[in-house]
Structures are given as structure tokens and as C-alpha cells.
N, C-alpha and C. Protein backbone atom coordinates (compact mmCIF):
# COMPACT_ATOMS: atom_id res chain seq x y z
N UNK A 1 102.74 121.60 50.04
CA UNK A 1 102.31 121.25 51.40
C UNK A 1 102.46 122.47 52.30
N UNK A 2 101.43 122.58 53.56
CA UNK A 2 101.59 123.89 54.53
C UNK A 2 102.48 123.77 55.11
N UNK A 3 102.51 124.79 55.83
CA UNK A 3 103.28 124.77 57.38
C UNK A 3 102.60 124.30 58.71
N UNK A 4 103.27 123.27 59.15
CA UNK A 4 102.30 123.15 60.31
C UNK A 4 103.34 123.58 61.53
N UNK A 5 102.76 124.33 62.17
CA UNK A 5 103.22 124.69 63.70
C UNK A 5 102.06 124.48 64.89
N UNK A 6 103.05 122.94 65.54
CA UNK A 6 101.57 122.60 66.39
C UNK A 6 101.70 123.98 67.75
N UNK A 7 102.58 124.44 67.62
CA UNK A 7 102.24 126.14 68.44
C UNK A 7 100.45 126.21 68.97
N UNK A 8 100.56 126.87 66.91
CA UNK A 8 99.35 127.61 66.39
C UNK A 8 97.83 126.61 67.18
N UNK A 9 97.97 125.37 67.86
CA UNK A 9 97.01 124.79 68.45
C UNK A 9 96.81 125.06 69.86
N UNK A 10 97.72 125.71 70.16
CA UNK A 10 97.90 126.36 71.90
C UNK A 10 96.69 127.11 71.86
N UNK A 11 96.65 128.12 70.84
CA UNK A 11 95.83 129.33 70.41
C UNK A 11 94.33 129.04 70.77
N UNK A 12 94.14 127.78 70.42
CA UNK A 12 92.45 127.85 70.68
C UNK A 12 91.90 127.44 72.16
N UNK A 13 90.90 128.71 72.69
CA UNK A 13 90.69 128.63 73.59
C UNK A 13 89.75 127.29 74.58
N UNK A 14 90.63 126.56 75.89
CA UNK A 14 89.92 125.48 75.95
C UNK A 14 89.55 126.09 77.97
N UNK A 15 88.49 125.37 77.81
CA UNK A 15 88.37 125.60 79.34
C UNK A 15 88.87 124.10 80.53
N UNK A 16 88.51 124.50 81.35
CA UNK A 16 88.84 123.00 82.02
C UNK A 16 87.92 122.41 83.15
N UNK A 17 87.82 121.29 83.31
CA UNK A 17 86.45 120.73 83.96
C UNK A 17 87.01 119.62 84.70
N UNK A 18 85.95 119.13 85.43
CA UNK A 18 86.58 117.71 86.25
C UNK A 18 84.90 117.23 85.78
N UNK A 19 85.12 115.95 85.29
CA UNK A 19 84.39 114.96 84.44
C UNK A 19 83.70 114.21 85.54
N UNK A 20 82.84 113.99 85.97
CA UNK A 20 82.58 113.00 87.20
C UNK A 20 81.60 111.36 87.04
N UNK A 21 81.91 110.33 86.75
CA UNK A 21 81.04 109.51 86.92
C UNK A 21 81.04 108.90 88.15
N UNK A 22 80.60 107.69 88.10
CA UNK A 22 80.26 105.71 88.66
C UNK A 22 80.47 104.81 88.27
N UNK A 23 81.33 104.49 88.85
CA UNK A 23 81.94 102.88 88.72
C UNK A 23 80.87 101.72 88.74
N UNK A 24 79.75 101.77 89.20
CA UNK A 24 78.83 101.39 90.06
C UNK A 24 79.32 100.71 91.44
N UNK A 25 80.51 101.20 91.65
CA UNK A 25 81.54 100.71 93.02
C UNK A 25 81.61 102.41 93.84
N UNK A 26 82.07 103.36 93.31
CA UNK A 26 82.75 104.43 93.75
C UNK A 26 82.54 105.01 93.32
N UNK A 27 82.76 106.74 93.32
CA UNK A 27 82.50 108.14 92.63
C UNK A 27 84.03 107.88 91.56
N UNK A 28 84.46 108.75 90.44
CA UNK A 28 85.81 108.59 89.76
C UNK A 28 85.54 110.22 89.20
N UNK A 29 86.57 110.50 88.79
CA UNK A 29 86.63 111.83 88.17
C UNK A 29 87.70 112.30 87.51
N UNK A 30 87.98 113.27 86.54
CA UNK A 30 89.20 113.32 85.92
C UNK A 30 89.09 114.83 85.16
N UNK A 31 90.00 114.98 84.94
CA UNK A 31 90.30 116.74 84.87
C UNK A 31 90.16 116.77 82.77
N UNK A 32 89.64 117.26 82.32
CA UNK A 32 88.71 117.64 81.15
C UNK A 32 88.94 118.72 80.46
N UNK A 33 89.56 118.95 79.11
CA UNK A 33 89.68 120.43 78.78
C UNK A 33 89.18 120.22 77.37
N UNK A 34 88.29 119.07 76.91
CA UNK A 34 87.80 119.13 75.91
C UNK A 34 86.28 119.00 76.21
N UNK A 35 85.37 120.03 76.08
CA UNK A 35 83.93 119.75 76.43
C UNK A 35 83.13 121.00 75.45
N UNK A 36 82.39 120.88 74.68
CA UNK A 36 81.82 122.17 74.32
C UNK A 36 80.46 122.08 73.94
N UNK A 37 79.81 122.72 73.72
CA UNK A 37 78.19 122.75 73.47
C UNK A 37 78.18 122.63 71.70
N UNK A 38 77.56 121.83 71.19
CA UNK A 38 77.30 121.70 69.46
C UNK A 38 76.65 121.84 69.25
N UNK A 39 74.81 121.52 69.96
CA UNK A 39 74.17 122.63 69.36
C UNK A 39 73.04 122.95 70.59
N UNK A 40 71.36 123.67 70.12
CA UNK A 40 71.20 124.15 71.05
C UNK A 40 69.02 123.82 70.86
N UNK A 41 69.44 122.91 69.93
CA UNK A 41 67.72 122.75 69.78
C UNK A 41 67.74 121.42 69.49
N UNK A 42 67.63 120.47 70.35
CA UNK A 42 67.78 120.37 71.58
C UNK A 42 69.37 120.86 71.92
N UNK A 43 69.75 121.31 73.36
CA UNK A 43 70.83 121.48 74.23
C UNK A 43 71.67 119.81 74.17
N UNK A 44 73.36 119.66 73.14
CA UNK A 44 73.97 118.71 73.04
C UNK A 44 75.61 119.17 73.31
N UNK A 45 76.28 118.63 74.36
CA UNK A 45 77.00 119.03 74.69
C UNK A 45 78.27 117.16 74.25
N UNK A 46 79.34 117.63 73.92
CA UNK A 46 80.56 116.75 73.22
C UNK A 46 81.18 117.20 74.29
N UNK A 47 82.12 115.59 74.60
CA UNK A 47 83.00 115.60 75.93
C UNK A 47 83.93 114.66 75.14
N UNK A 48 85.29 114.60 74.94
CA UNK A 48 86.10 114.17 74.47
C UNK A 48 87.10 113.56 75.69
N UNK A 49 87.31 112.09 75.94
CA UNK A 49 88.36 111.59 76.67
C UNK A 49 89.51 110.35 76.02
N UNK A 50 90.37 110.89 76.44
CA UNK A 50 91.35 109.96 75.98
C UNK A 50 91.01 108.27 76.45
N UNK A 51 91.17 107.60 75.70
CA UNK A 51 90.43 105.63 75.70
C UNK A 51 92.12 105.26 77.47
N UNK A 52 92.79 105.90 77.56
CA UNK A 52 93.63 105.49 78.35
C UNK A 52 93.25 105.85 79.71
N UNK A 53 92.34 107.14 80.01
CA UNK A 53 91.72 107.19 81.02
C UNK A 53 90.75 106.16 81.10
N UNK A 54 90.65 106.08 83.12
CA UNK A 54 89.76 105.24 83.60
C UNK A 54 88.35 105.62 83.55
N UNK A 55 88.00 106.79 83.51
CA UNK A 55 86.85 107.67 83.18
C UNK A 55 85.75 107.13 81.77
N UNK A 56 86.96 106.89 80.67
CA UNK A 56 86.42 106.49 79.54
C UNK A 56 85.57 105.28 79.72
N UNK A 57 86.30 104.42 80.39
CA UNK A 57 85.52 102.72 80.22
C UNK A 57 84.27 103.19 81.20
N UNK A 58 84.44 103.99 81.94
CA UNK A 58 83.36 104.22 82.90
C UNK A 58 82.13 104.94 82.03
N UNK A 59 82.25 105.45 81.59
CA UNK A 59 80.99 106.65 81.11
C UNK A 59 80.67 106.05 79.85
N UNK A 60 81.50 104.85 79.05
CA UNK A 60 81.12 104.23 78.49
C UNK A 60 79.85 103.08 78.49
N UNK A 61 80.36 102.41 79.36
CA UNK A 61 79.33 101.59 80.46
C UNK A 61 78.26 101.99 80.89
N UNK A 62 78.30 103.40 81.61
CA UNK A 62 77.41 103.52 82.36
C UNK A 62 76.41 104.74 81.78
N UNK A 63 77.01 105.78 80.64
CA UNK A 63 76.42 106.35 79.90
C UNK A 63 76.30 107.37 80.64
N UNK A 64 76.66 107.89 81.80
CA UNK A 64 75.72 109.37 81.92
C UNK A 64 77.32 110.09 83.17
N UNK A 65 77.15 111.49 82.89
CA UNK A 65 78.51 111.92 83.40
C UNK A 65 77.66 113.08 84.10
N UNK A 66 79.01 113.64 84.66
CA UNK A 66 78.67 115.20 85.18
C UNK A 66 79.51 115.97 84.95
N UNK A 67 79.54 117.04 83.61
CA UNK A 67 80.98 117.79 84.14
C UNK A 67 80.66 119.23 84.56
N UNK A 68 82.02 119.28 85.73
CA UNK A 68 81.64 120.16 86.90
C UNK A 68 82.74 121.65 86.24
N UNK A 69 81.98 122.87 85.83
CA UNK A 69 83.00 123.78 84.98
C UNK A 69 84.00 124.48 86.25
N UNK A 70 85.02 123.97 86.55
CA UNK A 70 85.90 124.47 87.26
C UNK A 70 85.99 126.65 87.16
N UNK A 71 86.16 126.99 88.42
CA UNK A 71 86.17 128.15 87.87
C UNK A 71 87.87 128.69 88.27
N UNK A 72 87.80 129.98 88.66
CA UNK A 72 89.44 130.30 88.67
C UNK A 72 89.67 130.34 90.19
N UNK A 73 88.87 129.94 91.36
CA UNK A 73 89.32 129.66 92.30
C UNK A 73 89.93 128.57 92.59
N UNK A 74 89.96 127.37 91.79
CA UNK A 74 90.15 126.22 91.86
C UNK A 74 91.68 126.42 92.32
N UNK A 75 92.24 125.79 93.42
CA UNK A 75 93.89 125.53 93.77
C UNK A 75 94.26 124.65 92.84
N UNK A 76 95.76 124.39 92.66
CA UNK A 76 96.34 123.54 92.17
C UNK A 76 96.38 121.88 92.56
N UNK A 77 95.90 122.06 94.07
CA UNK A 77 95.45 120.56 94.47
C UNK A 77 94.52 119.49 94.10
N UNK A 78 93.28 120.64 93.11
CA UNK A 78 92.61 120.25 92.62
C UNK A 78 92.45 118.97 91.35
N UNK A 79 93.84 119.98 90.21
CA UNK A 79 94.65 119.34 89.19
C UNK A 79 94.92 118.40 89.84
N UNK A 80 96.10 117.99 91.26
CA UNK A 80 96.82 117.32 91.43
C UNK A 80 95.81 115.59 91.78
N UNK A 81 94.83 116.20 92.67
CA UNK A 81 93.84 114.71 92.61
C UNK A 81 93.20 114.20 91.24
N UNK A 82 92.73 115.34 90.95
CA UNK A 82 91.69 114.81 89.62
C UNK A 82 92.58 114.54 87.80
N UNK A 83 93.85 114.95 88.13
CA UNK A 83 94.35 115.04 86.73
C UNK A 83 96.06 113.72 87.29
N UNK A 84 96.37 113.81 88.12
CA UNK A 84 97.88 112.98 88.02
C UNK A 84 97.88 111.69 88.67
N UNK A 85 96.26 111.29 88.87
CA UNK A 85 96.36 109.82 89.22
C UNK A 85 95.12 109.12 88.83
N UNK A 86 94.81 107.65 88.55
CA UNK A 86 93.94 107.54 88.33
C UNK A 86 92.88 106.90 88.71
N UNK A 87 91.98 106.92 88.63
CA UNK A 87 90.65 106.14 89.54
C UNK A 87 90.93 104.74 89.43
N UNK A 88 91.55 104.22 88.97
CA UNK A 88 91.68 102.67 89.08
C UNK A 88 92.85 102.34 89.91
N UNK A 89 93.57 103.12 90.65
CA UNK A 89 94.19 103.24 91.92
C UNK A 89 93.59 103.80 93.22
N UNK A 90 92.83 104.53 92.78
CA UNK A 90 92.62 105.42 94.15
C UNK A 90 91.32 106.28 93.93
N UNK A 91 90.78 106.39 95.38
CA UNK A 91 89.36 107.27 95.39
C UNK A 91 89.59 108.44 95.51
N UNK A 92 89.14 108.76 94.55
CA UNK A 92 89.87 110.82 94.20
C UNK A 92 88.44 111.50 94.87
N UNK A 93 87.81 110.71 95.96
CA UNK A 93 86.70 111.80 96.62
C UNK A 93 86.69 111.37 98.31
N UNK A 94 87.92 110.39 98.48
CA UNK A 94 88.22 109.96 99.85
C UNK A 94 87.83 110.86 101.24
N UNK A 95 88.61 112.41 100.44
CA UNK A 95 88.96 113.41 101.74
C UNK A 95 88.31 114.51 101.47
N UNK A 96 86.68 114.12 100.96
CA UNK A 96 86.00 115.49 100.37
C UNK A 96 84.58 114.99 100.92
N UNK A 97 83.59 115.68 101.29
CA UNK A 97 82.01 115.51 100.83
C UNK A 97 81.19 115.39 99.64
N UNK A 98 81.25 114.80 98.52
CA UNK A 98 80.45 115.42 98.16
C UNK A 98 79.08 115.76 97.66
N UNK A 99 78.55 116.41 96.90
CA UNK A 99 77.03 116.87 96.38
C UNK A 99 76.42 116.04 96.04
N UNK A 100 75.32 115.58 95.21
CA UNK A 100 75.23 115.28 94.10
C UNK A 100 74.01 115.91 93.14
N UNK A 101 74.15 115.02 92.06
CA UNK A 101 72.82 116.05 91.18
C UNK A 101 71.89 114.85 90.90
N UNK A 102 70.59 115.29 90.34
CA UNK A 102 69.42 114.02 90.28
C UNK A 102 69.99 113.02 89.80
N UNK A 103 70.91 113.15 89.22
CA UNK A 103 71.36 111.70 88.58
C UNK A 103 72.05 110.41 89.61
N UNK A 104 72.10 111.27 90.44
CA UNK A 104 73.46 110.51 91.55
C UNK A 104 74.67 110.88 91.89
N UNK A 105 75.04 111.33 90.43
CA UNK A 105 76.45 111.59 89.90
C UNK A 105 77.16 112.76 90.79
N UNK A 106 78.63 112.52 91.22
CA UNK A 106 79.55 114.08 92.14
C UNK A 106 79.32 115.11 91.44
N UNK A 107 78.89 115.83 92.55
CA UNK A 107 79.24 117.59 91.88
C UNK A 107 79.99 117.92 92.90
N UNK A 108 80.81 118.56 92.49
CA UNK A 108 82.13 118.90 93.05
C UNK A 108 81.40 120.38 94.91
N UNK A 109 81.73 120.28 95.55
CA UNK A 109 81.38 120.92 96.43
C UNK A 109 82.24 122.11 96.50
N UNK A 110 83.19 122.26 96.09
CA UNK A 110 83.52 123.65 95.46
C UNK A 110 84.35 123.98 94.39
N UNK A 111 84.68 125.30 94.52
CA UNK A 111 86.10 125.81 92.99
C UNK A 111 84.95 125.53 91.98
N UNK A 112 83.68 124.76 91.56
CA UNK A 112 83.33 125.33 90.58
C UNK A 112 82.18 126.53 89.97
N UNK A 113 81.48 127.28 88.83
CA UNK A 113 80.74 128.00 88.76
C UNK A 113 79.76 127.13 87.93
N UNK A 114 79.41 126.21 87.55
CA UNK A 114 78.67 125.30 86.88
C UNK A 114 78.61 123.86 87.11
N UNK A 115 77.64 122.79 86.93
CA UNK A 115 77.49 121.32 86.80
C UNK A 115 76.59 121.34 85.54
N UNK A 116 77.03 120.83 84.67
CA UNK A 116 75.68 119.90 83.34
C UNK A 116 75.82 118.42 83.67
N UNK A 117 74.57 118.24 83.86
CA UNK A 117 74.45 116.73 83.61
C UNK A 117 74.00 116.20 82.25
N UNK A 118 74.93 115.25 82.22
CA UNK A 118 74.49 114.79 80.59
C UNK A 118 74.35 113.20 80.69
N UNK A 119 73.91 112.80 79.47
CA UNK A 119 73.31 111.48 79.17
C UNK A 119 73.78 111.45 77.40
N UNK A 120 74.78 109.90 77.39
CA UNK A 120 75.36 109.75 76.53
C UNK A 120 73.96 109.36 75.37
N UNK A 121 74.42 109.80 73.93
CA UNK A 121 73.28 109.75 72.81
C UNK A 121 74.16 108.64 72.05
N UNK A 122 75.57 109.11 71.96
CA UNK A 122 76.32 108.84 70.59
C UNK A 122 77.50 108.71 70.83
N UNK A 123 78.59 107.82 70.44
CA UNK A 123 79.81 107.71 70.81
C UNK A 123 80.62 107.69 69.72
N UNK A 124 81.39 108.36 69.47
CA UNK A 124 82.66 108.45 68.71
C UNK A 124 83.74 108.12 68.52
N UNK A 125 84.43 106.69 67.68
CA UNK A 125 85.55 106.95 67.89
C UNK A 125 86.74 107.59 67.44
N UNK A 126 87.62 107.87 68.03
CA UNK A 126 88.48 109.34 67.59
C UNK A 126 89.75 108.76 67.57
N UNK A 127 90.45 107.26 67.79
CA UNK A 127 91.24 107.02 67.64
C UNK A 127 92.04 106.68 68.93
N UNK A 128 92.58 107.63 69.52
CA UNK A 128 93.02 108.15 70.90
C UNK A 128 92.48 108.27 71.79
N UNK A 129 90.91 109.26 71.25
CA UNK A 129 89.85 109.27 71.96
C UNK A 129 88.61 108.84 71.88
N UNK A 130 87.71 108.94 72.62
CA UNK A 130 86.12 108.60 72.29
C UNK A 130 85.97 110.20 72.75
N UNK A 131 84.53 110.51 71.32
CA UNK A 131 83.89 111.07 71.68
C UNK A 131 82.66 111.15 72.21
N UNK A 132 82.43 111.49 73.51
CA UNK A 132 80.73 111.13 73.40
C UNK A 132 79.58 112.92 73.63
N UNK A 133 78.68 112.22 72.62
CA UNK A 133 77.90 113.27 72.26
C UNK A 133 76.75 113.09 73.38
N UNK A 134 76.16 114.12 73.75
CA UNK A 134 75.19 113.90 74.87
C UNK A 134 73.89 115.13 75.03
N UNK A 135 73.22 114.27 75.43
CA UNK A 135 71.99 115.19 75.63
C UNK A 135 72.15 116.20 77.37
N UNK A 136 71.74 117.29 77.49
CA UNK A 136 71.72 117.63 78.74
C UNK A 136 70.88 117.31 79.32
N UNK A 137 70.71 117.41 80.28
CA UNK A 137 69.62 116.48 81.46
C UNK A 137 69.32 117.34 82.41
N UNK A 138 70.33 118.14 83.01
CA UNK A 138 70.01 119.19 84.26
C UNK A 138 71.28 119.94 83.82
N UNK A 139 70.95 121.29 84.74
CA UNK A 139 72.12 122.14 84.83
C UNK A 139 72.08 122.94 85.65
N UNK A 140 73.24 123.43 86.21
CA UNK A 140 72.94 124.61 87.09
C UNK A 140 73.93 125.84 87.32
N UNK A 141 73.62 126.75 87.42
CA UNK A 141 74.87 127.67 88.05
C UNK A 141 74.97 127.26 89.34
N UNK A 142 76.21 127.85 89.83
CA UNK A 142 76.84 127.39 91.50
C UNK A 142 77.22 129.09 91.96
N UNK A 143 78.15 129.44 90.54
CA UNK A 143 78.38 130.86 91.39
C UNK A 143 78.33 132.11 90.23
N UNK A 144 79.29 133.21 90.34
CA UNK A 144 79.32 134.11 89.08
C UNK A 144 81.32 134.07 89.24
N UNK A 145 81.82 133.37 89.79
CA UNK A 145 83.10 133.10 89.32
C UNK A 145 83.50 133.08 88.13
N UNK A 146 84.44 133.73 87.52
CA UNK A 146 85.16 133.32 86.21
C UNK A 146 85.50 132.02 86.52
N UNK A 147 85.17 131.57 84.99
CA UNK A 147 85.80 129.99 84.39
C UNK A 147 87.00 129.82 84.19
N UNK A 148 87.81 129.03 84.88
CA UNK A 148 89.19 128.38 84.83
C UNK A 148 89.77 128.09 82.97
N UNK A 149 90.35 128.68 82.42
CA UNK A 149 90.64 128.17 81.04
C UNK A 149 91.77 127.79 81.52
N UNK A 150 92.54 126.74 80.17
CA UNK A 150 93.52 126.51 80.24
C UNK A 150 94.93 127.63 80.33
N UNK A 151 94.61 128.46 79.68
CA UNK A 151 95.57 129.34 79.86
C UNK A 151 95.72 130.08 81.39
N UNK A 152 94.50 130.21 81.70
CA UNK A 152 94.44 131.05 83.12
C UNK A 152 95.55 129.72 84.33
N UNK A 153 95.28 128.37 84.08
CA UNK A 153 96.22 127.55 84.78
C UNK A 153 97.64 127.64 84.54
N UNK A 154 97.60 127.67 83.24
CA UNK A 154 98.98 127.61 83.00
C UNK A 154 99.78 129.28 83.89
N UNK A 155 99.22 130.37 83.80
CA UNK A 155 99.75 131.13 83.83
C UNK A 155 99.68 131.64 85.67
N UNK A 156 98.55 131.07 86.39
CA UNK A 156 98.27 131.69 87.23
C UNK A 156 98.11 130.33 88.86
N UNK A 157 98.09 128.95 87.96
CA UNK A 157 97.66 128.09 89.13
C UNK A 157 98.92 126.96 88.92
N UNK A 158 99.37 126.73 88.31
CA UNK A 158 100.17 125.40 87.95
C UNK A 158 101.55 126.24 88.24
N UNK A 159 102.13 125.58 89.69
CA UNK A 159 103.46 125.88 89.94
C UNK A 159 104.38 126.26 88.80
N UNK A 160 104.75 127.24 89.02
CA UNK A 160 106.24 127.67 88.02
C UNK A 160 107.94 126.80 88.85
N UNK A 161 108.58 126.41 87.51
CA UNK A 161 109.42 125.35 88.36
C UNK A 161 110.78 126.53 89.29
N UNK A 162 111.37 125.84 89.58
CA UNK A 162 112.54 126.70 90.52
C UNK A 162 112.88 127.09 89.48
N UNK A 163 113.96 128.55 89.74
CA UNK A 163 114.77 128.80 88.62
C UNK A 163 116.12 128.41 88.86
N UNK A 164 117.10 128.14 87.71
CA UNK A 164 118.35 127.22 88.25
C UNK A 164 119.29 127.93 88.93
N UNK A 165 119.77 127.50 89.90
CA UNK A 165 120.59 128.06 91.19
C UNK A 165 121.52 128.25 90.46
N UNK A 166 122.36 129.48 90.49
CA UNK A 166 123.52 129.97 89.20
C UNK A 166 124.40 129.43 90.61
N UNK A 167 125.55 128.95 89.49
CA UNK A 167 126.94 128.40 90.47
C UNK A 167 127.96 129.37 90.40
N UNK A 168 128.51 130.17 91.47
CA UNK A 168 129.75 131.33 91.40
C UNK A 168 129.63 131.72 92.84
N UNK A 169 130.65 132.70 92.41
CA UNK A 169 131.25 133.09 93.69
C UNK A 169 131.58 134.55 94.23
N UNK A 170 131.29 135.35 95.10
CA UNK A 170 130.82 136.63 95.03
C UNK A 170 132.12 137.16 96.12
N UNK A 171 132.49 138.11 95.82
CA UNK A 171 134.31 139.18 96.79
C UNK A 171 133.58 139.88 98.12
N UNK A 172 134.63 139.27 98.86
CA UNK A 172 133.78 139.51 100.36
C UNK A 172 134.53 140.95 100.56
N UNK A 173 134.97 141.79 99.87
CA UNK A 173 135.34 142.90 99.79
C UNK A 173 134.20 143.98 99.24
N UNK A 174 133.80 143.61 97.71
CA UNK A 174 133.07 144.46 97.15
C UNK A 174 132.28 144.21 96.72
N UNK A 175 131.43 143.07 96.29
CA UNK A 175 130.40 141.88 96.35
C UNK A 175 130.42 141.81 94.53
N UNK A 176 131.46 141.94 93.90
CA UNK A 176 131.20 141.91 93.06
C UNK A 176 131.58 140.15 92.37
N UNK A 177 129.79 139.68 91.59
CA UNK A 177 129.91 138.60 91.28
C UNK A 177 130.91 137.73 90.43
N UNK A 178 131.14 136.11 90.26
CA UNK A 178 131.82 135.75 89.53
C UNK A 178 131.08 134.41 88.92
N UNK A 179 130.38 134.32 87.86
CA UNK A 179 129.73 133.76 87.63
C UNK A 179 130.45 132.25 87.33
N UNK A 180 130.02 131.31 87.57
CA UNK A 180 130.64 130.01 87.23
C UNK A 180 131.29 129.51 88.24
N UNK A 181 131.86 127.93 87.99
CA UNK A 181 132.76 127.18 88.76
C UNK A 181 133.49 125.99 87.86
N UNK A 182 134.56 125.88 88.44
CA UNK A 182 135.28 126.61 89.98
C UNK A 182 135.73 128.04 89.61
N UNK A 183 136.33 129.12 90.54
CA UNK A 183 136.45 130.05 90.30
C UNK A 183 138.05 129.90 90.23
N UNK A 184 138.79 130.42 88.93
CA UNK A 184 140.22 130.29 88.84
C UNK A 184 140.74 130.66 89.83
N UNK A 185 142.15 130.12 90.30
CA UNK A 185 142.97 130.29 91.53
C UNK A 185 143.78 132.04 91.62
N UNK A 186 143.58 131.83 90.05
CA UNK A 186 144.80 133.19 89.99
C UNK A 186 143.76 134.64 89.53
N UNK A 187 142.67 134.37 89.75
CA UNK A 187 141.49 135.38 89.77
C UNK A 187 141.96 136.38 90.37
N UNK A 188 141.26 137.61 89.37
CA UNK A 188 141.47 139.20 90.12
C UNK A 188 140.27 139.76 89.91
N UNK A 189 139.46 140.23 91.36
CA UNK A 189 138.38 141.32 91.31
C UNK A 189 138.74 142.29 90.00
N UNK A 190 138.12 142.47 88.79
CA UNK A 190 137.82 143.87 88.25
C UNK A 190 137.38 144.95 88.94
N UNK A 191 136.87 144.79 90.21
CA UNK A 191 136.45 146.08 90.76
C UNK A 191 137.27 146.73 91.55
N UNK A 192 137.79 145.63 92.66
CA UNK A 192 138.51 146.24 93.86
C UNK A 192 140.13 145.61 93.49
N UNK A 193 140.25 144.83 92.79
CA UNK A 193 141.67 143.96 92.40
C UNK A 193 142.42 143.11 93.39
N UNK A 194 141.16 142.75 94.52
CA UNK A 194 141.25 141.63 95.45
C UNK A 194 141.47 140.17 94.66
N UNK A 195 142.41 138.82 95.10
CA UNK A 195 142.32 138.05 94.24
C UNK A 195 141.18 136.62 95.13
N UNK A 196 141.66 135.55 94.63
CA UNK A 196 140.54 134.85 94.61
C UNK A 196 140.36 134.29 96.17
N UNK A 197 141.49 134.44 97.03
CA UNK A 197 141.32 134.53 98.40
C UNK A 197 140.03 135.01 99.29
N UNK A 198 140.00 136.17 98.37
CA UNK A 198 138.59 137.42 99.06
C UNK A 198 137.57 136.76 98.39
N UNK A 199 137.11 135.70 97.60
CA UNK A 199 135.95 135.55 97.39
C UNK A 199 135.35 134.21 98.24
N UNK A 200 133.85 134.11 97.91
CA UNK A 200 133.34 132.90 98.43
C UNK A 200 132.43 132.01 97.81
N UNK A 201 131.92 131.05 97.94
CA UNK A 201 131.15 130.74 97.21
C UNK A 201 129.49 131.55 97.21
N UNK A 202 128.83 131.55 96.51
CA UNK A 202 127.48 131.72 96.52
C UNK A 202 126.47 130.99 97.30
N UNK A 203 125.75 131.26 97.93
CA UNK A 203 124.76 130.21 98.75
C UNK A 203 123.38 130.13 97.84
């Protein structure tokens, strides 16, 4: 048997998109990093969503999507509407304008460099996910922005967390640190040989 290191799956390059259908109630949308072109005579583009998104039952139903290719201007607020909540709570286009393309369907009014409109052919199931296979319908450029990959988020848009506040206590004599707590009573500066009187805590 191999080695498997699900690592080695980081490796393959994915981009990221916000998926857009119709409820036939509301606009819905959801943040996308599985989408790729399969072939090209005719133009068929595969969009992969997890069956737990609200997106899925939607584009199921209604057969026809928009996905909008996020580029690297996109803020992190972007993620935060379209990826950490879901359309069956809330209208993720409440506090926006937006576009649309012949189909009807949102195109995002900015952060992206592309819209394809597609029209479902074929549906897949994948277990976890559906795949659906699709014909293109329209397309367009928006800008010449670089495309948002996943890696470019991880590294450049998706908050880095705090780093952990070290606990100690620093000599109001010679500032030399004391890492940890509490700081022993019978402590002696190595530098200046002030004892634990002269120190303080860290802020």
C-alpha cells in the first residue's frame, strides 16, 4: 500500500469564485474553488458543490448558474458574506447592487476579472458533492486583474490569527526579559543582579 499525505492535495492549484444563482425568491451565492473547463468543442465547464450547501438544491432546480472568477482585489469581506453563512438564512446581496447577465443571474459588481454563464447538461453524483457539468452560454472579461487562487487567499487576504501574548516579566532597571509566570520571588537579574522587586509584569 502507498503513502498517502493529504498535504500533497494542498499542491494542486485551485482558483476561487462566488457561484451565483435563483431561488426563484432571491439572488444566493457561495464562494467556489472547484470549477474548471473539461473541454473546448463545444466550451464545458464542471462546477463541483458540496449537497450541504444551499446553492446546490438551487442550481439543481433551476439548472443555470453564474460563476463570477474572483480576482486578487477581492477583500476578505467578500469570503466573509459569500463563504461563512448561508443563503437559507440571509440575503448575501442585501447591501450591494447588483449586475446581471442575459440570463438574469448576479454578476458580482466588483473584485471580479470574469463571469461564465452556464447551463446545467449533466449532474453528478460525487457523494459529498454534485457535480454539475455545463454548457457555456455567455462570457465575459470585466478586467485584466490577476485571478484570486486559493493560495493567493490564504497567504495574502484571509486574516492571520493574533500571535500568543507571551506571559513574563521585564527589570525596570535593565529591561532584561523573564519569560513565564509567575516570576519566582527569590529571582535575580542575570544582567544587572537586581532581584524580583525591580521587575514588572509585561503588558
Amino acid at each position: 500500500m502507498g503513502n498517502y499525505d493529504p498535504k500533497a492535495l494542498f499542491k494542486l492549484g485551485y482558483g476561487l469564485y462566488v457561484v451565483t444563482s435563483h431561488d426563484g425568491v432571491r439572488d444566493n451565492g457561495l464562494i467556489v474553488n472547484t470549477v474548471m473547463q473539461v473541454t473546448d468543442a463545444p466550451s464545458r465547464v464542471a462546477v463541483a458543490i458540496n449537497k450541504r450547501n444551499y446553492s446546490h438544491d438551487v442550481i439543481k432546480n433551476s439548472g443555470i448558474l453564474n460563476v463570477n472568477c474572483l480576482s486578487t482585489e477581492a477583500p476578505f469581506k467578500v469570503f466573509e458574506v459569500f463563504g461563512f453563512q448561508s443563503g437559507r438564512d440571509v440575503d448575501k446581496f442585501a447591501d450591494c447592487t447588483p449586475q446581471r447577465t442575459a440570463n438574469g443571474l448576479v454578476m458580482l459588481p466588483r473584485y471580479i476579472n470574469a463571469v461564465l454563464s452556464l447551463t446545467v447538461e449533466q449532474y453528478v453524483d460525487l457523494g459529498s458533492h454534485g457535480m454539475f457539468i455545463c454548457a457555456l452560454t455567455d462570457a465575459q472579461v470585466v478586467s485584466d486583474a490577476e485571478s484570486m487562487t486559493y493560495a493567493y487567499y490564504h497567504a495574502n487576504v484571509k486574516p492571520k490569527p493574533a500571535p500568543a501574548k507571551k506571559k513574563g516579566y521585564v527589570c525596570k532597571i535593565c529591561g532584561y526579559v523573564y519569560e513565564g509566570d509567575p516570576l519566582p520571588e527569590d529571582f535575580i537579574c542575570p544582567w544587572c543582579k537586581h532581584g524580583a522587586a525591580d521587575f514588572e509584569e509585561l503588558k
